[in-house]
N, C-alpha and C. Protein backbone atom coordinates (compact mmCIF):
# COMPACT_ATOMS: atom_id res chain seq x y z
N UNK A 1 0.83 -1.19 0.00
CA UNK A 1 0.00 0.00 0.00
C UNK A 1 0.87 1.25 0.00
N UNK A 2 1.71 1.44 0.57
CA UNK A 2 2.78 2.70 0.79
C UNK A 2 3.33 2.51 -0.62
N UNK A 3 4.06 1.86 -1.20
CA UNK A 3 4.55 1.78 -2.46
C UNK A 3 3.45 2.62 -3.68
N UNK A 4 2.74 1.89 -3.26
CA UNK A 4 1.19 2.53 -4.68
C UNK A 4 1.45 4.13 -4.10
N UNK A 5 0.96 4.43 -3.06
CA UNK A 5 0.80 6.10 -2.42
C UNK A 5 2.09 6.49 -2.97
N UNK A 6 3.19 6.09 -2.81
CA UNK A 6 4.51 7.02 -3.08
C UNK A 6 4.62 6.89 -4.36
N UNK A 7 4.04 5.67 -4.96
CA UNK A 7 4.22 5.81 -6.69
C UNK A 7 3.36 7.20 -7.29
N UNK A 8 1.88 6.99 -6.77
CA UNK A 8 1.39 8.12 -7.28
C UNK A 8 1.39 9.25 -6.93
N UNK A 9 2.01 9.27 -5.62
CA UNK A 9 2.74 10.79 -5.17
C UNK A 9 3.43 11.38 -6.10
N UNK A 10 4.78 10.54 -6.68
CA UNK A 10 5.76 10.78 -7.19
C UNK A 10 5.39 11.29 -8.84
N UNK A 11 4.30 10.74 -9.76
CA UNK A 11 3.33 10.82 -10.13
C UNK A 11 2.73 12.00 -10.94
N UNK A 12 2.21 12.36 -9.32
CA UNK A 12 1.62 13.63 -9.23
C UNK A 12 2.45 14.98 -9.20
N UNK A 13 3.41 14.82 -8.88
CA UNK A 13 4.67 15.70 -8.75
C UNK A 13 5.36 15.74 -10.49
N UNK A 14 5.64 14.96 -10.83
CA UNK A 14 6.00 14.93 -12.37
C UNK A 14 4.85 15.12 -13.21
N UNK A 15 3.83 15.05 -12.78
CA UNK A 15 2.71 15.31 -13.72
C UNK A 15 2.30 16.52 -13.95
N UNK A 16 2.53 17.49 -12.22
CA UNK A 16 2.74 18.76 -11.67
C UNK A 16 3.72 19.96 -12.64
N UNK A 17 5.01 19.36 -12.54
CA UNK A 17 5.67 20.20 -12.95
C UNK A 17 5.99 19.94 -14.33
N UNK A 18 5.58 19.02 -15.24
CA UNK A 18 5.73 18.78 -16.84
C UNK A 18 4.33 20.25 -16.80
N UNK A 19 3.53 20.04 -16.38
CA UNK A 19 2.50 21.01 -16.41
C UNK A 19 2.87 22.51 -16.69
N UNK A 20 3.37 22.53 -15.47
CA UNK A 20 3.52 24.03 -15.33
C UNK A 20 4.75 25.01 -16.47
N UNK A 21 6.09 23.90 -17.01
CA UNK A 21 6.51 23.79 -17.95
C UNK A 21 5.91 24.42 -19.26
N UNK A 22 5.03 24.12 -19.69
CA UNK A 22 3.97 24.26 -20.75
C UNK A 22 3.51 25.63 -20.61
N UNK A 23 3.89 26.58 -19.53
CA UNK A 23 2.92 27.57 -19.80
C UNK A 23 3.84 28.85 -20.18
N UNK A 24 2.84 29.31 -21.16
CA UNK A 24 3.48 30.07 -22.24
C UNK A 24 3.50 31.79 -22.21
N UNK A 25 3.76 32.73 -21.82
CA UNK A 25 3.79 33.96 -21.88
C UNK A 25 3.59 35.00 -23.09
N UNK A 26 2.11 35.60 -23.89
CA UNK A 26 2.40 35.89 -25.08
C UNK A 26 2.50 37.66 -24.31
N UNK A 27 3.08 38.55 -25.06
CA UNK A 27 3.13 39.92 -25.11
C UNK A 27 2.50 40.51 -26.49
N UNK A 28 1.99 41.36 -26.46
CA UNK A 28 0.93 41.60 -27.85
C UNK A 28 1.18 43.62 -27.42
N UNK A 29 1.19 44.00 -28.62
CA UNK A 29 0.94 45.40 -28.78
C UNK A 29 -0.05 45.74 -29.41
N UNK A 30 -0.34 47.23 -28.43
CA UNK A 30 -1.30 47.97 -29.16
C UNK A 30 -1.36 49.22 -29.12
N UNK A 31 -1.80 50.10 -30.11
CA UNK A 31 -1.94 51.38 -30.41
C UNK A 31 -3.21 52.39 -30.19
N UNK A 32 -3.09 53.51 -29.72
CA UNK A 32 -3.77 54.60 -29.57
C UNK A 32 -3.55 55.57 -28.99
N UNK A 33 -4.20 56.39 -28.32
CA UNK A 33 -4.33 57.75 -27.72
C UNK A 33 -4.36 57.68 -26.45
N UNK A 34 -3.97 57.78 -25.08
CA UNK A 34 -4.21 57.68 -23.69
C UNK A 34 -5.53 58.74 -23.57
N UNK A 35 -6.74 58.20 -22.84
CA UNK A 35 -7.95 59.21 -22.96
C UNK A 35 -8.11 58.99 -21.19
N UNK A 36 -7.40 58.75 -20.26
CA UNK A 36 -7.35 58.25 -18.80
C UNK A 36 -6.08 58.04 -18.37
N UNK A 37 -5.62 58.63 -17.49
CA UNK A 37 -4.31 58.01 -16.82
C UNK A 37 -4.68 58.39 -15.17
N UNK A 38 -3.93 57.87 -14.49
CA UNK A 38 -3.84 58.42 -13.15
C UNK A 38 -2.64 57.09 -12.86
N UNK A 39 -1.32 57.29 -12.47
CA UNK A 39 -0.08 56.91 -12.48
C UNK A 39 -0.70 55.34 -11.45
N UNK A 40 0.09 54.42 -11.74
CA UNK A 40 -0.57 53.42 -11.31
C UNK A 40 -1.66 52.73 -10.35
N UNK A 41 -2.84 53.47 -11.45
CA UNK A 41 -4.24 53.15 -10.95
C UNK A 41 -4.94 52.78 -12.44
N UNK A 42 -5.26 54.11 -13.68
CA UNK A 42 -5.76 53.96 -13.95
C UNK A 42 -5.33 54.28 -15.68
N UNK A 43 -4.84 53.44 -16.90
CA UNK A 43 -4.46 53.31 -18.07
C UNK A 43 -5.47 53.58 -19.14
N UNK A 44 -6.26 53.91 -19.34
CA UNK A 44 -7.21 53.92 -20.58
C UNK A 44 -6.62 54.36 -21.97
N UNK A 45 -6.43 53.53 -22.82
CA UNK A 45 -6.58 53.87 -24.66
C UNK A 45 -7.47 53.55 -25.09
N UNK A 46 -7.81 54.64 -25.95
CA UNK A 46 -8.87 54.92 -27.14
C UNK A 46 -7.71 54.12 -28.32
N UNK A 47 -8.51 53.03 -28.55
CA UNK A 47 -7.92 52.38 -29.60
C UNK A 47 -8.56 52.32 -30.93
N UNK A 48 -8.50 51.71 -32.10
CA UNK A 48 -9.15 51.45 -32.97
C UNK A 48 -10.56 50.82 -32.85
N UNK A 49 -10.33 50.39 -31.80
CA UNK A 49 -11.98 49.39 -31.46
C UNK A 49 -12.20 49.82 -30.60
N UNK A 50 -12.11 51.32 -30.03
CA UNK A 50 -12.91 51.86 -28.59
C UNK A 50 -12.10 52.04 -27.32
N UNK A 51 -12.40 52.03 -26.22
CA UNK A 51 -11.48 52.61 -25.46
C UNK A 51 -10.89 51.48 -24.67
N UNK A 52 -9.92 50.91 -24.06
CA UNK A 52 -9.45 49.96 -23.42
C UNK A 52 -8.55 49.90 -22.27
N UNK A 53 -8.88 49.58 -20.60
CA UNK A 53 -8.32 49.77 -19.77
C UNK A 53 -7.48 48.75 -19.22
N UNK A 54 -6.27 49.39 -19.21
CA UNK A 54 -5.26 48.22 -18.45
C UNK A 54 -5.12 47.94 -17.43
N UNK A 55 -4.72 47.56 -16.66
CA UNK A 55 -3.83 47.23 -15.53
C UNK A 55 -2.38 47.44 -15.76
N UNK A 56 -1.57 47.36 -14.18
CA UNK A 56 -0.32 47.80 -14.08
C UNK A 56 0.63 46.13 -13.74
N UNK A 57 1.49 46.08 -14.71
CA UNK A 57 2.59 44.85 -14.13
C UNK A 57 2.86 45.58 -13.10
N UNK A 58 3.50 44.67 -12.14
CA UNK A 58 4.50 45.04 -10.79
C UNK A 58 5.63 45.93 -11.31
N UNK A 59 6.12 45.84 -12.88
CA UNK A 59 7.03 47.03 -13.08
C UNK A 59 6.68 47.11 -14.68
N UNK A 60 6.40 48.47 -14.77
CA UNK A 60 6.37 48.92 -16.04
C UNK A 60 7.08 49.75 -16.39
N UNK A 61 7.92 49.52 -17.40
CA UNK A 61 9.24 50.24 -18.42
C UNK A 61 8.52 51.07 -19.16
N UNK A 62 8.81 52.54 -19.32
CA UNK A 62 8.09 53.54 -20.04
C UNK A 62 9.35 53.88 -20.93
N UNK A 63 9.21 54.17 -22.59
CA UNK A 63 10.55 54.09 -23.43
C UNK A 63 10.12 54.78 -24.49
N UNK A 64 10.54 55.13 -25.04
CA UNK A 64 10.78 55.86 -26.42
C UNK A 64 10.54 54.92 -27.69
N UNK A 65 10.30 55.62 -28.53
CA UNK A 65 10.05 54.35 -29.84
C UNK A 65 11.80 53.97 -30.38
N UNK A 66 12.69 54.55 -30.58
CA UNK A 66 14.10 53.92 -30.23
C UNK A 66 14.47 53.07 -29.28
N UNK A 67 14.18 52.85 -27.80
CA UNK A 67 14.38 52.63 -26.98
C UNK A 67 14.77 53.19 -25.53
N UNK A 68 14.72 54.65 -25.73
CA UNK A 68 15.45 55.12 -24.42
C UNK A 68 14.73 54.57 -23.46
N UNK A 69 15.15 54.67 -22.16
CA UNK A 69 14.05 54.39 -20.88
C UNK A 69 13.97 55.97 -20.44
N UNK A 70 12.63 56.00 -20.05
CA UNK A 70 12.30 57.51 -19.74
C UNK A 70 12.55 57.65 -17.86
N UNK A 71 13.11 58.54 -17.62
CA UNK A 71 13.61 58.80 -16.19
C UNK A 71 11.74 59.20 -15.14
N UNK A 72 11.82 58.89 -14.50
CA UNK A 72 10.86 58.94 -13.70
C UNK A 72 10.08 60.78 -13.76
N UNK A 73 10.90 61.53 -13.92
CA UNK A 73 10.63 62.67 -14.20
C UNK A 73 9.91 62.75 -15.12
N UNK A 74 10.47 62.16 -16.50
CA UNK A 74 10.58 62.10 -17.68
C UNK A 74 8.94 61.55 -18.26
N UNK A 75 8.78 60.27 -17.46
CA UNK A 75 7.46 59.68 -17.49
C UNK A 75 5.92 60.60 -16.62
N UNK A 76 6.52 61.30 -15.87
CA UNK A 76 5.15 62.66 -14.86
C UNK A 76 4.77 63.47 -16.36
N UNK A 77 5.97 64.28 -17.15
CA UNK A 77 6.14 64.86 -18.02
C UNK A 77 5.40 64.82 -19.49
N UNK A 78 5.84 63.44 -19.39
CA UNK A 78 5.51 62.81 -21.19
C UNK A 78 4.41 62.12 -21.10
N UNK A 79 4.29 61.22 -19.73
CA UNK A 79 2.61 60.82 -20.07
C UNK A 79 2.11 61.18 -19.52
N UNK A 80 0.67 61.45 -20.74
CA UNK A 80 -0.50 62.18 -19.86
C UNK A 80 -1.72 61.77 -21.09
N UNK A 81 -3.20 62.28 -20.58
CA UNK A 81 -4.10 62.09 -21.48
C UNK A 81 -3.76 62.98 -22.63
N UNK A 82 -4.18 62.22 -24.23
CA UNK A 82 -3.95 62.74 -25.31
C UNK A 82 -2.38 62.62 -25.98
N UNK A 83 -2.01 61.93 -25.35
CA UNK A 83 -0.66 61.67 -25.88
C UNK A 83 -0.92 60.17 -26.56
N UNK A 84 -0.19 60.24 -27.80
CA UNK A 84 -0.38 58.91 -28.89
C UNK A 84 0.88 57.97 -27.85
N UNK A 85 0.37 56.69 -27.89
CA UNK A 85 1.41 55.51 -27.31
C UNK A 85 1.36 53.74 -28.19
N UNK A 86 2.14 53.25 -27.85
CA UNK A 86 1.82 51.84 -28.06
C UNK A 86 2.27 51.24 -26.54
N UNK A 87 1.29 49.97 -26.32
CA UNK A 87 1.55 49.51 -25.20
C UNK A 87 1.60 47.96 -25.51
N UNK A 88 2.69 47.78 -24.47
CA UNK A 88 2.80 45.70 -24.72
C UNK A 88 2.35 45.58 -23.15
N UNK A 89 1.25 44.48 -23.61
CA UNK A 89 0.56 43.90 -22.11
C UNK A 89 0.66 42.39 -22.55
N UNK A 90 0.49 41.94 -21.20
CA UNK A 90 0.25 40.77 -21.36
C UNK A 90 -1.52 40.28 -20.94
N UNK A 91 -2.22 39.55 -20.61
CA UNK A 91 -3.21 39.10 -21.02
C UNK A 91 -3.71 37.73 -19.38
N UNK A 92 -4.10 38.02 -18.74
CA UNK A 92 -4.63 37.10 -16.96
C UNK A 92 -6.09 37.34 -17.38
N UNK A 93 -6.71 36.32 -17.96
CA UNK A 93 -8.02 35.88 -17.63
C UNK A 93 -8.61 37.57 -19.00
N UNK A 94 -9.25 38.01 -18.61
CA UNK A 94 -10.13 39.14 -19.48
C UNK A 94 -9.06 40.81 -18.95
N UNK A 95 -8.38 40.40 -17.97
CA UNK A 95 -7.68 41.72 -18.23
C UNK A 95 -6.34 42.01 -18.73
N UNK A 96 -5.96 43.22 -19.43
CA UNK A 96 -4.53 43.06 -19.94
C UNK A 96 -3.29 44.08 -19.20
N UNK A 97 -2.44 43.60 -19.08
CA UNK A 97 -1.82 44.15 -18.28
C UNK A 97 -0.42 45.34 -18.58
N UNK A 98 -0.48 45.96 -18.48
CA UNK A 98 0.88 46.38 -19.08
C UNK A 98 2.31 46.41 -18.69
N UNK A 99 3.02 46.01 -19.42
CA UNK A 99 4.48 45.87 -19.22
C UNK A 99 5.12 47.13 -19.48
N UNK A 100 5.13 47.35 -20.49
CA UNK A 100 5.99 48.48 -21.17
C UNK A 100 5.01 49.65 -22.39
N UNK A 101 5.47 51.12 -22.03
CA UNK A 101 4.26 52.25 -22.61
C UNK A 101 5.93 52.50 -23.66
N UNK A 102 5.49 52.38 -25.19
CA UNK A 102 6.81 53.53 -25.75
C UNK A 102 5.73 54.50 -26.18
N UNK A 103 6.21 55.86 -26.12
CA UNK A 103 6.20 57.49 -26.93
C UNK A 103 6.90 57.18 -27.98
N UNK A 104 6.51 58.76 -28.36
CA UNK A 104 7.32 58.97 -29.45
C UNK A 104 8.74 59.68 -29.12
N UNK A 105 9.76 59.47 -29.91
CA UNK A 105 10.70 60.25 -29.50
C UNK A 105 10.99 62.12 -29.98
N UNK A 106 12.10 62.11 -28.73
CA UNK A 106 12.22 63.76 -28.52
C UNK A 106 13.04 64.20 -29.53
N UNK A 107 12.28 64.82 -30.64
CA UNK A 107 13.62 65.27 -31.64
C UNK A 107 14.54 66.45 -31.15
């Protein structure tokens, strides 16, 4: 009897973590206008299909369409409602989350 229990313990544990293995992370972008902000609370774009509210990752990278990273100053400054952005979120159940906001860059 102990043999069977520890077999399918053992089992359950490999069955466990082949599982969790499998899971896949997509990042997706999207484009529009910020028509809502309030600094990590509240994200809204007016997109092509209407307006769409994000959520905040635990850290979001704010960048330039080159790449700069924008200095914390830099981000009070540059984002705000009515400013054009693209945003990469990722996607938990029906809400999307955001990782990273690029602008446009400062000529």
């Amino acid at each position: 009897m102990n043999k069977t229990a520890l077999s399918l313990a053992c089992a359950l544990v490999v069955g466990t973590t082949a599982f969790a293995a499998d899971v896949v992370t997509t990042t997706t972008t999207s484009t529009g206008t910020i028509t809502e902000y309030t600094p990590g609370t509240t994200f809204v774009v007016k997109e092509s299909t209407g307006p769409v509210t994000y959520g905040y990752a635990k850290k979001v990278t704010y960048v330039t369409k080159k790449g700069k990273t924008l200095t914390d100053d830099q981000v009070r400054a540059r984002i705000k409602v009515g400013v054009p952005v693209s945003v990469h979120y990722t996607t938990e159940g029906e809400k999307r989350i955001i990782s990273k906001v690029e602008v446009e860059d400062d000529d």
